[in-house]
PDB file of N, CA and C in Angstrom:
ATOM      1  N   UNK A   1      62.166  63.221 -44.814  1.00  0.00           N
ATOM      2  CA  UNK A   1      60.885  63.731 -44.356  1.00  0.00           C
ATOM      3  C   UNK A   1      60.168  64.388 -45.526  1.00  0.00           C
ATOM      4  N   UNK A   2      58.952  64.101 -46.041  1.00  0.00           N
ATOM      5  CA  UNK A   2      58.175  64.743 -47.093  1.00  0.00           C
ATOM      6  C   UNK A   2      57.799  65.783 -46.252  1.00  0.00           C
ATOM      7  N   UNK A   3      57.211  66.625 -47.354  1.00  0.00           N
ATOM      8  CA  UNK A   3      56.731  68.126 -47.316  1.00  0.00           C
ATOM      9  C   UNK A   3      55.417  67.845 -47.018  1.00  0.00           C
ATOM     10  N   UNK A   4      54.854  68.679 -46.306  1.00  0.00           N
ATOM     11  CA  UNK A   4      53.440  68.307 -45.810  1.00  0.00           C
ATOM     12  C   UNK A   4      52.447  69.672 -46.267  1.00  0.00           C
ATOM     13  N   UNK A   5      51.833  69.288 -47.150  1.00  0.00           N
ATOM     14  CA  UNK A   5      50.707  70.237 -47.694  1.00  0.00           C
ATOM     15  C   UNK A   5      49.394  70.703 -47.249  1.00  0.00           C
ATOM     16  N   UNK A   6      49.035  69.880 -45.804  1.00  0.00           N
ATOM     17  CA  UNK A   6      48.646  70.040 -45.432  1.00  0.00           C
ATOM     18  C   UNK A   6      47.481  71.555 -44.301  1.00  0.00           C
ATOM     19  N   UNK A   7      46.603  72.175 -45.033  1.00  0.00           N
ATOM     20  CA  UNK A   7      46.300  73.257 -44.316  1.00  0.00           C
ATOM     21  C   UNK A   7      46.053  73.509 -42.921  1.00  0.00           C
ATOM     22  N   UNK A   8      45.948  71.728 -42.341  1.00  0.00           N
ATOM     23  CA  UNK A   8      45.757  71.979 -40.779  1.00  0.00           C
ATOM     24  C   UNK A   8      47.105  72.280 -40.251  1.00  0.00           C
ATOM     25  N   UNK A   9      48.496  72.296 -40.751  1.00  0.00           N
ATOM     26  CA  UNK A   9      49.474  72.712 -40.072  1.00  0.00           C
ATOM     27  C   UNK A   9      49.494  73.894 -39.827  1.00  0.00           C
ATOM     28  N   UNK A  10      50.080  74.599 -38.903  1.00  0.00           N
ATOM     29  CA  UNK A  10      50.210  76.277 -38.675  1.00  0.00           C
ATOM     30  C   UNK A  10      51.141  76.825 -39.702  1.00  0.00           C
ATOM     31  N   UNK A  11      52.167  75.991 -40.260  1.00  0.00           N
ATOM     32  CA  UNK A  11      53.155  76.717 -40.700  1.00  0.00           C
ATOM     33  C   UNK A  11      52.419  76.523 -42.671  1.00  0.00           C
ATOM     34  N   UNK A  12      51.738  75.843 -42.456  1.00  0.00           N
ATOM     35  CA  UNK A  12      50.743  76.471 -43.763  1.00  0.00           C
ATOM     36  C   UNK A  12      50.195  78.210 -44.459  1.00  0.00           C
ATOM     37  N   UNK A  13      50.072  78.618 -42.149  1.00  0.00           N
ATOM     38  CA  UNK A  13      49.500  79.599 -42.478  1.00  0.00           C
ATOM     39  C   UNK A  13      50.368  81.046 -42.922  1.00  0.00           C
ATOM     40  N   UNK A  14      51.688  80.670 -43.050  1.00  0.00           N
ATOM     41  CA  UNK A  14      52.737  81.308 -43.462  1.00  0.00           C
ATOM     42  C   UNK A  14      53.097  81.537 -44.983  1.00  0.00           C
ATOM     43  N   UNK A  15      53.209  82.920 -45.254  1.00  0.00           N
ATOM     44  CA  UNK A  15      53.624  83.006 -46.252  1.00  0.00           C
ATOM     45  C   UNK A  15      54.634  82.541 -46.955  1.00  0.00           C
ATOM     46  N   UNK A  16      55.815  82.469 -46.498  1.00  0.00           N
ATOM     47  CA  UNK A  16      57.857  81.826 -46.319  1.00  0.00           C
ATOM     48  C   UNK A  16      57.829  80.924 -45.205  1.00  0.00           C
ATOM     49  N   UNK A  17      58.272  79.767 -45.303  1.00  0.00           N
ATOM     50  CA  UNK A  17      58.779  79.262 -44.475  1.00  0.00           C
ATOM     51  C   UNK A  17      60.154  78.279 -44.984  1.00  0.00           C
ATOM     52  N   UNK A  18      60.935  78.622 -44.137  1.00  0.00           N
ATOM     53  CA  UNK A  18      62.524  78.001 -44.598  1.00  0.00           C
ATOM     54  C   UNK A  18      62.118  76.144 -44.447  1.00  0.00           C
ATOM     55  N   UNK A  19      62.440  75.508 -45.029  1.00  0.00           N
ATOM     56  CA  UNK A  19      62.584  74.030 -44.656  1.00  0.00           C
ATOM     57  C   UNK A  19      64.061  73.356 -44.811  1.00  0.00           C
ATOM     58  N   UNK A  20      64.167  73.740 -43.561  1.00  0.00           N
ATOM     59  CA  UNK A  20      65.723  73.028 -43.031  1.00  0.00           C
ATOM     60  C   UNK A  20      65.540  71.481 -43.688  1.00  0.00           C
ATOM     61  N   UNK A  21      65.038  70.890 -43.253  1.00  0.00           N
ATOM     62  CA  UNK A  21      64.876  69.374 -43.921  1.00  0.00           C
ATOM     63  C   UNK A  21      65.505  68.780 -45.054  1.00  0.00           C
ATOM     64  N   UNK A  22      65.524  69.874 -46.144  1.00  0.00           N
ATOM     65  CA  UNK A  22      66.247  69.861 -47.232  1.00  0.00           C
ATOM     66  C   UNK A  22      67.497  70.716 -47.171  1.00  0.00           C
ATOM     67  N   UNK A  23      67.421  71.003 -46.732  1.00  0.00           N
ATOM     68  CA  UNK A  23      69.722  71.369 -46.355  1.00  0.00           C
ATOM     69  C   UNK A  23      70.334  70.227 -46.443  1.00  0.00           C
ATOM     70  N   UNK A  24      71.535  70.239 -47.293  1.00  0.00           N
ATOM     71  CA  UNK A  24      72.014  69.067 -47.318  1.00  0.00           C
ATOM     72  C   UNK A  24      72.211  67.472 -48.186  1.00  0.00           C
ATOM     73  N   UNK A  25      70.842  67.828 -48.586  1.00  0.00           N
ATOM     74  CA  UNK A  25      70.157  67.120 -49.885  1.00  0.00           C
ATOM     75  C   UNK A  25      70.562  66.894 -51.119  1.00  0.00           C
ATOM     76  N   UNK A  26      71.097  66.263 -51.880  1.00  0.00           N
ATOM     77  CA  UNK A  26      71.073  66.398 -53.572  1.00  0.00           C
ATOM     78  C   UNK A  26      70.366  66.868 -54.085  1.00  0.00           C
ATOM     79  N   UNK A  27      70.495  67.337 -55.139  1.00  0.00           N
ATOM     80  CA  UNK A  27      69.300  67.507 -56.204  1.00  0.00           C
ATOM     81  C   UNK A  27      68.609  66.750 -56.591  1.00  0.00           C
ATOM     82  N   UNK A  28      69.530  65.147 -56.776  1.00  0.00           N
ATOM     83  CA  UNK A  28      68.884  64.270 -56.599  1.00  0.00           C
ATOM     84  C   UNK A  28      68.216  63.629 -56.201  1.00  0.00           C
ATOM     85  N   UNK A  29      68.556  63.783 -54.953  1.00  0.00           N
ATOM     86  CA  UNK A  29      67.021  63.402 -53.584  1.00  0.00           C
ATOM     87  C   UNK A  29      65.955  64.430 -53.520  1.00  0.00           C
ATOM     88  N   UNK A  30      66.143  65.685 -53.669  1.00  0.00           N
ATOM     89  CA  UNK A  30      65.045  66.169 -53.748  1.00  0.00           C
ATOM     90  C   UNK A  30      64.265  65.929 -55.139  1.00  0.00           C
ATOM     91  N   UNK A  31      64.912  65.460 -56.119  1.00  0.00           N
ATOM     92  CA  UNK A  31      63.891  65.353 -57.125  1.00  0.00           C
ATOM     93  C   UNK A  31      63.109  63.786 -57.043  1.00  0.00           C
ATOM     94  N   UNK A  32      63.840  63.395 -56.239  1.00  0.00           N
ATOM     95  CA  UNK A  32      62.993  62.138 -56.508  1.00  0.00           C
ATOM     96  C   UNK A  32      62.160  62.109 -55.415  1.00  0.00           C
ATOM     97  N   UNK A  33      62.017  62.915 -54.395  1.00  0.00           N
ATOM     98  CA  UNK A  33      61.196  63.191 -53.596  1.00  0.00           C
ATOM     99  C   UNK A  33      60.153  64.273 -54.158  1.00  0.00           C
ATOM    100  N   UNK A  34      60.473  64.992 -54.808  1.00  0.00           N
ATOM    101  CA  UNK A  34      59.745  66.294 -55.089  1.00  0.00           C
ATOM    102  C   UNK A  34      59.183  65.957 -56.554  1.00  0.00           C
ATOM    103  N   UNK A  35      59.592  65.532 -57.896  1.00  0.00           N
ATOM    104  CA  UNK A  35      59.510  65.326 -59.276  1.00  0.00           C
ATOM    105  C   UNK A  35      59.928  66.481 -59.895  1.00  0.00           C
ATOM    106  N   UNK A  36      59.707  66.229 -60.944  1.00  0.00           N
ATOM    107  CA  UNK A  36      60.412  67.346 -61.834  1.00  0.00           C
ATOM    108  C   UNK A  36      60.187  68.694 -61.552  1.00  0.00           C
ATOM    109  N   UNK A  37      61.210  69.667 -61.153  1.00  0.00           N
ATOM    110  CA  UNK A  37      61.043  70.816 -61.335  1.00  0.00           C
ATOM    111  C   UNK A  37      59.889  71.865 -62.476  1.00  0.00           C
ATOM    112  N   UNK A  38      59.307  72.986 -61.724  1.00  0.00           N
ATOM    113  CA  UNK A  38      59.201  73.759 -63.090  1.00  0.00           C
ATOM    114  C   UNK A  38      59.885  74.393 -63.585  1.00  0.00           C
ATOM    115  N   UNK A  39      60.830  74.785 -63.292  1.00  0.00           N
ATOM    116  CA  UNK A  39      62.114  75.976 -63.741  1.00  0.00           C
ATOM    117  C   UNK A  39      63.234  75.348 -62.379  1.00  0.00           C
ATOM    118  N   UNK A  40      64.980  75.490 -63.602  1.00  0.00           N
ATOM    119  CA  UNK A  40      65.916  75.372 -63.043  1.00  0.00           C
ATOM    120  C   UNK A  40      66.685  76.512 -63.826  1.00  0.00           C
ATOM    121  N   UNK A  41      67.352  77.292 -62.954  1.00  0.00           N
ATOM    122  CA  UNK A  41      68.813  77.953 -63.812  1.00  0.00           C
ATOM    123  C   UNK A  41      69.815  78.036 -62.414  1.00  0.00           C
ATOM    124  N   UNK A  42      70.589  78.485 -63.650  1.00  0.00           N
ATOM    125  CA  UNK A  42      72.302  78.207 -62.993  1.00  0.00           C
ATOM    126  C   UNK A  42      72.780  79.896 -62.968  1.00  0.00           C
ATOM    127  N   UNK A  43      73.806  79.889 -62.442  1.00  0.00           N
ATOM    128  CA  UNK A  43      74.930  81.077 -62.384  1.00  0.00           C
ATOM    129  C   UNK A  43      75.772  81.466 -61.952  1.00  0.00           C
ATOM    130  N   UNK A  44      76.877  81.903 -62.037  1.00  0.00           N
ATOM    131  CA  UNK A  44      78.087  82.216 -60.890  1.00  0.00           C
ATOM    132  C   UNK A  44      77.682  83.271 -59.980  1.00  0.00           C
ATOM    133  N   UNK A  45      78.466  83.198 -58.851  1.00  0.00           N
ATOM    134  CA  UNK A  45      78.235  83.842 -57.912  1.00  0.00           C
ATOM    135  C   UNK A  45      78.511  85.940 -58.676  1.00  0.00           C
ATOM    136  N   UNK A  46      79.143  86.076 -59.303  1.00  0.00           N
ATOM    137  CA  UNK A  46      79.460  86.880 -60.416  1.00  0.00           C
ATOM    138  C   UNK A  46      78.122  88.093 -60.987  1.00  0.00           C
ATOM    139  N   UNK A  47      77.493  87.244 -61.177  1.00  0.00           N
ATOM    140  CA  UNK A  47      76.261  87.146 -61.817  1.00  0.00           C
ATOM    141  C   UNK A  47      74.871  86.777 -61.423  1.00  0.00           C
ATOM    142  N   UNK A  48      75.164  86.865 -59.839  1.00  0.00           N
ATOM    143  CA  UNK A  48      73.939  86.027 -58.772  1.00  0.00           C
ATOM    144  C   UNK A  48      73.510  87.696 -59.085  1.00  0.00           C
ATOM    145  N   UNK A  49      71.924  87.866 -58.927  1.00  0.00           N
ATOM    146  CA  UNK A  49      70.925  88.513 -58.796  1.00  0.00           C
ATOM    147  C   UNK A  49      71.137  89.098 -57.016  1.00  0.00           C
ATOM    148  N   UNK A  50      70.793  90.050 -56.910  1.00  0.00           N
ATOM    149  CA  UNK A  50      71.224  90.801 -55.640  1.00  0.00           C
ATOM    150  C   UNK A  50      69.623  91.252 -54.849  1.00  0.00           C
ATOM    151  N   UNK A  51      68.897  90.655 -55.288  1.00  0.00           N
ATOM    152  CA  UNK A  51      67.889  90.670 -54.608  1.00  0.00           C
ATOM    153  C   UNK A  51      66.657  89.491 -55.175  1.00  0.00           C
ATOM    154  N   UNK A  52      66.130  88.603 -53.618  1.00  0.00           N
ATOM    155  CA  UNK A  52      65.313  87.618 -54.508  1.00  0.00           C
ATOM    156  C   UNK A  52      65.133  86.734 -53.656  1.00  0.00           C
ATOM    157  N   UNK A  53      64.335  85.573 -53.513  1.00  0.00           N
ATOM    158  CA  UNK A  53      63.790  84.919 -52.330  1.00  0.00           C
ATOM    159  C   UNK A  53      65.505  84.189 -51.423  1.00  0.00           C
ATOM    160  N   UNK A  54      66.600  84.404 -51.959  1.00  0.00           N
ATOM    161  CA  UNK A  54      68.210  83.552 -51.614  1.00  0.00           C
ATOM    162  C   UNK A  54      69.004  84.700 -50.859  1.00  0.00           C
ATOM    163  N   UNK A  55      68.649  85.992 -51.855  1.00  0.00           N
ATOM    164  CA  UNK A  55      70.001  86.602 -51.296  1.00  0.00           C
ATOM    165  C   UNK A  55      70.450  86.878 -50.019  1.00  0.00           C
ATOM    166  N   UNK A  56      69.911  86.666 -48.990  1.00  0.00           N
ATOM    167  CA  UNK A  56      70.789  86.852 -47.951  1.00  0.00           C
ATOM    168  C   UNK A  56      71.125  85.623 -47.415  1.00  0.00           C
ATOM    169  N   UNK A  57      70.774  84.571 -47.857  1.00  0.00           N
ATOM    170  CA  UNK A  57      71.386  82.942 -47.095  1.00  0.00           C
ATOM    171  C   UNK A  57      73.022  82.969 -48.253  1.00  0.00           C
ATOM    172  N   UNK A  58      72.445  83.063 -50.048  1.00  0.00           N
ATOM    173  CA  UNK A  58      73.003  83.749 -50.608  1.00  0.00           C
ATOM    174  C   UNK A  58      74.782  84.135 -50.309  1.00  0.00           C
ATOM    175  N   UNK A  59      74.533  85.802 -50.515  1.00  0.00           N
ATOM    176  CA  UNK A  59      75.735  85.993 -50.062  1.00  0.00           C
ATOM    177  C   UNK A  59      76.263  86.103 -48.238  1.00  0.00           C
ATOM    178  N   UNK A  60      75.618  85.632 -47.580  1.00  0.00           N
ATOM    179  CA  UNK A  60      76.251  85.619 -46.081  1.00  0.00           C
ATOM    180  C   UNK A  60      77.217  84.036 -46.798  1.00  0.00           C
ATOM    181  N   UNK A  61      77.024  83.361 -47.281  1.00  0.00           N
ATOM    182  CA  UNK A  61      77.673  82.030 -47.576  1.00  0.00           C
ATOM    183  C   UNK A  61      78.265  82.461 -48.702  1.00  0.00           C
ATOM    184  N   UNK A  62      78.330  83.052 -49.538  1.00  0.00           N
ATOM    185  CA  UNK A  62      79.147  83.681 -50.966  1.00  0.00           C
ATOM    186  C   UNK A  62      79.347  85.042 -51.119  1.00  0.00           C
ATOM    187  N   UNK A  63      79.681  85.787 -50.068  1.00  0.00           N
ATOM    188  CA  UNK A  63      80.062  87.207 -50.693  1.00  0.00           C
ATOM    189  C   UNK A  63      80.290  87.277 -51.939  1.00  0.00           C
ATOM    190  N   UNK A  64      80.051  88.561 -52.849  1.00  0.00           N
ATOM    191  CA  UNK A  64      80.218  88.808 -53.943  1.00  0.00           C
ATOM    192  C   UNK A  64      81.463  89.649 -53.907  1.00  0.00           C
ATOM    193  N   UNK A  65      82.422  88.755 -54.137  1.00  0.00           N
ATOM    194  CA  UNK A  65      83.994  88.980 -54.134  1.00  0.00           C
ATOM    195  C   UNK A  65      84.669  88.408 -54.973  1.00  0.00           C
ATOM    196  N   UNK A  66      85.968  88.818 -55.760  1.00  0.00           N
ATOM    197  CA  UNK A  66      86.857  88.293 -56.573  1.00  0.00           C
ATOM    198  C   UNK A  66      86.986  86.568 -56.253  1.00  0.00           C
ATOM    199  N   UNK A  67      87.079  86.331 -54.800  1.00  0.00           N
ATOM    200  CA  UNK A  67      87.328  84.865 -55.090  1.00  0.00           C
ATOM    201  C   UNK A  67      86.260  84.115 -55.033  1.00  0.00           C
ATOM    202  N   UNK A  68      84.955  84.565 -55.012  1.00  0.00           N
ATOM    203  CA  UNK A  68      84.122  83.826 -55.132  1.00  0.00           C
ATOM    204  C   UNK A  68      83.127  83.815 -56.364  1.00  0.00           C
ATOM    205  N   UNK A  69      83.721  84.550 -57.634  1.00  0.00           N
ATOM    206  CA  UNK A  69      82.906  85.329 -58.668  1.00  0.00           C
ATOM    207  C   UNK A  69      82.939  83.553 -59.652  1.00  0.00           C
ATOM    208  N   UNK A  70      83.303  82.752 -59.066  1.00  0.00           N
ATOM    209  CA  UNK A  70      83.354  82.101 -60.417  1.00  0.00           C
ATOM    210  C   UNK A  70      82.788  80.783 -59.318  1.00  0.00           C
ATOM    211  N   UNK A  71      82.118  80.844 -58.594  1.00  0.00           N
ATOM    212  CA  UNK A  71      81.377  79.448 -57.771  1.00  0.00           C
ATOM    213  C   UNK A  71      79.911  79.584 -58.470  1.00  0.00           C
ATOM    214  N   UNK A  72      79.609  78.413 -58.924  1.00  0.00           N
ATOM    215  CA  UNK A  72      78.299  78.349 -59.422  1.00  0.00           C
ATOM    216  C   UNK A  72      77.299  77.767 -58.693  1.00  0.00           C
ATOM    217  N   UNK A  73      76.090  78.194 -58.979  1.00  0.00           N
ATOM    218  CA  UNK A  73      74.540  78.183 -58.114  1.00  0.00           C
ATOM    219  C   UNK A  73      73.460  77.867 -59.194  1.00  0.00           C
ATOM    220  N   UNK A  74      72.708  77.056 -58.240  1.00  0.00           N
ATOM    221  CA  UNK A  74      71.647  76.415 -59.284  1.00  0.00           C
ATOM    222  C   UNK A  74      70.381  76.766 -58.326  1.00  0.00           C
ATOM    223  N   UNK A  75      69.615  76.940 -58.910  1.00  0.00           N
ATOM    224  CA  UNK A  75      68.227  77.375 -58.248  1.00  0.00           C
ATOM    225  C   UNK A  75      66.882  76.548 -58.915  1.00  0.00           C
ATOM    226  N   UNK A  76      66.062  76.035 -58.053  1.00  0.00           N
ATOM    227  CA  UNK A  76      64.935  75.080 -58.977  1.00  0.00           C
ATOM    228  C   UNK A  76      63.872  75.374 -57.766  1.00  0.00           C
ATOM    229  N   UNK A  77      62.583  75.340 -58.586  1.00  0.00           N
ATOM    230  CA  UNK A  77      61.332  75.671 -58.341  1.00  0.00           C
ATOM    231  C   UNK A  77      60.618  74.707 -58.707  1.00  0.00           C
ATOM    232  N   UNK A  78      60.190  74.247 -57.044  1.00  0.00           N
ATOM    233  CA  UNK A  78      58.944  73.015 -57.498  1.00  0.00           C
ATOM    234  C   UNK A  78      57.742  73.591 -57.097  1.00  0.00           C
ATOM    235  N   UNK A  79      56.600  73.233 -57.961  1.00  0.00           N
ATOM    236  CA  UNK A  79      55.048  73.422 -57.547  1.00  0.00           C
ATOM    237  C   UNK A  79      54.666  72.896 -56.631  1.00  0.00           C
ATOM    238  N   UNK A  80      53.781  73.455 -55.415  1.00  0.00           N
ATOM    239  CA  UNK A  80      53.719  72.852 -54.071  1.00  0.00           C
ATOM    240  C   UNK A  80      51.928  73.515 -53.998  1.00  0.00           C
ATOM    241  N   UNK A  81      50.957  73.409 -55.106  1.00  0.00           N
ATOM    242  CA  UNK A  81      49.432  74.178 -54.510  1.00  0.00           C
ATOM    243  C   UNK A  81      50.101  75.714 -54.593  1.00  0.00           C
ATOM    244  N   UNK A  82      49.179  75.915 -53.365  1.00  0.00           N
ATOM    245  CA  UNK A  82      49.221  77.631 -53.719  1.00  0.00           C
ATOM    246  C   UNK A  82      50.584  77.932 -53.216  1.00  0.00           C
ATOM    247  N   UNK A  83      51.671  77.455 -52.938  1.00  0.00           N
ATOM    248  CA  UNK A  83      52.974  77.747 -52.638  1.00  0.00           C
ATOM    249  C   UNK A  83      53.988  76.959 -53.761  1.00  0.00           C
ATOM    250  N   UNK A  84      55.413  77.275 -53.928  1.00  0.00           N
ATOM    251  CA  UNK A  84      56.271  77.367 -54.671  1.00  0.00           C
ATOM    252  C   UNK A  84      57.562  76.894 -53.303  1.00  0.00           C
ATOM    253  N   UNK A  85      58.053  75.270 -53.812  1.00  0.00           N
ATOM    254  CA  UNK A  85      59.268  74.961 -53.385  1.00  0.00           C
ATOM    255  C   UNK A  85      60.499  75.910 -53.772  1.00  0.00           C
ATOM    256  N   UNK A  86      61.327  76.129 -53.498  1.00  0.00           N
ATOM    257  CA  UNK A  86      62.755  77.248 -53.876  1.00  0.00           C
ATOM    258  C   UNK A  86      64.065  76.403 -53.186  1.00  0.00           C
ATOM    259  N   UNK A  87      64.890  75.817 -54.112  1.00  0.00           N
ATOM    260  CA  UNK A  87      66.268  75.437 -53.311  1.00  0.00           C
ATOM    261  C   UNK A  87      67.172  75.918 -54.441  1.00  0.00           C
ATOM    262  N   UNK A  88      68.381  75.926 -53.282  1.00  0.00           N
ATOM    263  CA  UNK A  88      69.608  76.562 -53.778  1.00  0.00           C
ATOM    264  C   UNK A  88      70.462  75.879 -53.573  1.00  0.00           C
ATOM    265  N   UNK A  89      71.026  75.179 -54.437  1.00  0.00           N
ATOM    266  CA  UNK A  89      72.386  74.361 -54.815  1.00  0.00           C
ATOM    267  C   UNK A  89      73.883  75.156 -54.890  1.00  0.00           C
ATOM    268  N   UNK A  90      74.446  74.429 -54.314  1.00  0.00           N
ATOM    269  CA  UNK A  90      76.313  74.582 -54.504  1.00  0.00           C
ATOM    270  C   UNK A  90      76.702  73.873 -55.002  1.00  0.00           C
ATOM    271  N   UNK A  91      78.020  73.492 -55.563  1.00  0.00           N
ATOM    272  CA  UNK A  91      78.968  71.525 -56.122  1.00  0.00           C
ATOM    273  C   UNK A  91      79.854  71.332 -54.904  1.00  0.00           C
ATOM    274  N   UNK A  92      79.662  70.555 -54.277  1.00  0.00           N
ATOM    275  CA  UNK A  92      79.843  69.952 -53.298  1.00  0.00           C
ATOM    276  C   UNK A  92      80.202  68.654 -53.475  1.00  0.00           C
ATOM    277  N   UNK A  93      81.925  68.338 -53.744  1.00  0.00           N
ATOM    278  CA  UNK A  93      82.446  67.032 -54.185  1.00  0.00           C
ATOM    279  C   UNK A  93      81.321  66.216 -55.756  1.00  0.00           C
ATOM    280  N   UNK A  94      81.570  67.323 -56.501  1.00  0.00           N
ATOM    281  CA  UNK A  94      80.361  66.905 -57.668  1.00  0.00           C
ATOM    282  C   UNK A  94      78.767  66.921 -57.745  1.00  0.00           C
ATOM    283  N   UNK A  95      78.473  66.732 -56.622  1.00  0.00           N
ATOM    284  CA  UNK A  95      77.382  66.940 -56.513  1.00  0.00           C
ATOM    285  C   UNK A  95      76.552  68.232 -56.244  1.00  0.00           C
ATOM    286  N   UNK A  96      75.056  68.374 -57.103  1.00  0.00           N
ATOM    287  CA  UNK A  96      74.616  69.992 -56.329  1.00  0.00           C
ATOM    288  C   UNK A  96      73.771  69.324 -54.801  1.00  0.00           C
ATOM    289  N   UNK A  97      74.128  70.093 -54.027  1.00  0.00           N
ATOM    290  CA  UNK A  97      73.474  69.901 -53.122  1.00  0.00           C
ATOM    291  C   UNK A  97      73.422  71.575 -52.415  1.00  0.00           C
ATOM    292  N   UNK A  98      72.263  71.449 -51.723  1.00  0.00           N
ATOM    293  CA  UNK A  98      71.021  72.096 -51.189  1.00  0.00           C
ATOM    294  C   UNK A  98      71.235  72.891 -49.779  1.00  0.00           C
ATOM    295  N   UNK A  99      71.831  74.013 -50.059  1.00  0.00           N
ATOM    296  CA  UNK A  99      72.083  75.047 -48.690  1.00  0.00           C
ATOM    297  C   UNK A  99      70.858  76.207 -48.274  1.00  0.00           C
ATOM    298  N   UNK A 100      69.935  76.126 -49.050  1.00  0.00           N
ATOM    299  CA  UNK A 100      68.660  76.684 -48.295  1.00  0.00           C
ATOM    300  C   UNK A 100      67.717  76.397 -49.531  1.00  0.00           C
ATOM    301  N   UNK A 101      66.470  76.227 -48.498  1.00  0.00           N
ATOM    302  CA  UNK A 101      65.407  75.591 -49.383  1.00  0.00           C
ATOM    303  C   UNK A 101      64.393  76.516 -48.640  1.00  0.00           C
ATOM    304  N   UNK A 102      63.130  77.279 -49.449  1.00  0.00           N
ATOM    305  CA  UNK A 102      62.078  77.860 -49.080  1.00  0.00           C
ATOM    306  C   UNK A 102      60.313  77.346 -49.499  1.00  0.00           C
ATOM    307  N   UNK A 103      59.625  77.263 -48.374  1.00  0.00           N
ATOM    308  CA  UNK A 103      58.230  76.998 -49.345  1.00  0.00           C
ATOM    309  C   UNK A 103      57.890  78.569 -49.250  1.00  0.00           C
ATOM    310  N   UNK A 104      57.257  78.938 -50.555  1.00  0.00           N
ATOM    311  CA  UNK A 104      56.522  80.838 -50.366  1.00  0.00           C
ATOM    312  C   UNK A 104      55.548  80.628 -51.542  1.00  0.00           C
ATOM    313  N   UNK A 105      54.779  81.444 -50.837  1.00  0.00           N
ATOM    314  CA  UNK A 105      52.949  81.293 -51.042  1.00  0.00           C
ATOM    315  C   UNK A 105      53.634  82.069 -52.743  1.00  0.00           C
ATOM    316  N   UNK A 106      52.613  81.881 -53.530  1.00  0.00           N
ATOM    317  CA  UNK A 106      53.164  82.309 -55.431  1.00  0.00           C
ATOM    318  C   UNK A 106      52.948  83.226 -55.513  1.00  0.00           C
ATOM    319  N   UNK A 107      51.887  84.179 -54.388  1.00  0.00           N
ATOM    320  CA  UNK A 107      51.515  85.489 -54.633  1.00  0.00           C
ATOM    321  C   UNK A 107      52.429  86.407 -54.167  1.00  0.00           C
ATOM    322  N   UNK A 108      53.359  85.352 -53.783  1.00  0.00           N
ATOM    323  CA  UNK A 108      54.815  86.843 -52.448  1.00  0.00           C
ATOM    324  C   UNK A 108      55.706  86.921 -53.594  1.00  0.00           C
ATOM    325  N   UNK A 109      55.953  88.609 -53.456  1.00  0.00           N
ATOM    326  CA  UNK A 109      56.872  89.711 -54.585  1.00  0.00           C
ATOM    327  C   UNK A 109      58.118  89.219 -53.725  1.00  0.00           C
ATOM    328  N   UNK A 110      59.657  89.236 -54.251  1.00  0.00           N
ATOM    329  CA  UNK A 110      60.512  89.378 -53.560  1.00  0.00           C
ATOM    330  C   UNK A 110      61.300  90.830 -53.954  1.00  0.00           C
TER     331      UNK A 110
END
């Protein structure tokens, strides 16, 4: 399902909105659905940022605990108009794939 940019939708008129749609996803499928990212970084759970458009999908799925300090996370930001795509990758049998994905308007502080 593409992303719909559309301003006649209601959920346009939202600042955040989660898009389940992409749960599940590669990185790969979303990029070839989406194109190149503007920004990607990585990090262990270790070293995850404790506040920020993820952290509570985040650590409810990765507590920040000894056995989870060394699972790595990838985060990529696609341009979407006046909103900003946000997904969050795990390795999942090699692959990153996509356990929460956000559209949020560019002007929202987290």
């Amino acid at each position: 399902m593409a992303f719909c940019t559309s301003p006649s939708h209601a959920a346009e008129q939202q600042d955040i909105v989660t898009l389940t749609n992409y749960v599940g996803k590669t990185y790969q499928e979303m990029y070839k659905e989406l194109g190149a990212p503007s920004d990607k970084t990585s990090y262990t759970i270790e070293h995850a940022p404790t506040k920020g458009w993820n952290h509570k999908e985040l650590f409810s799925k990765y507590p920040k605990n000894e056995k989870n300090k060394n699972i790595q996370i990838m985060e990529v930001t696609w341009p979407a108009g006046d909103f900003n795509i946000y997904a969050c990758y795990h390795m999942i049998k090699k692959q990153n794939v996509c356990f929460v994905a956000k559209r949020i308007k560019k002007d929202v502080r987290f």
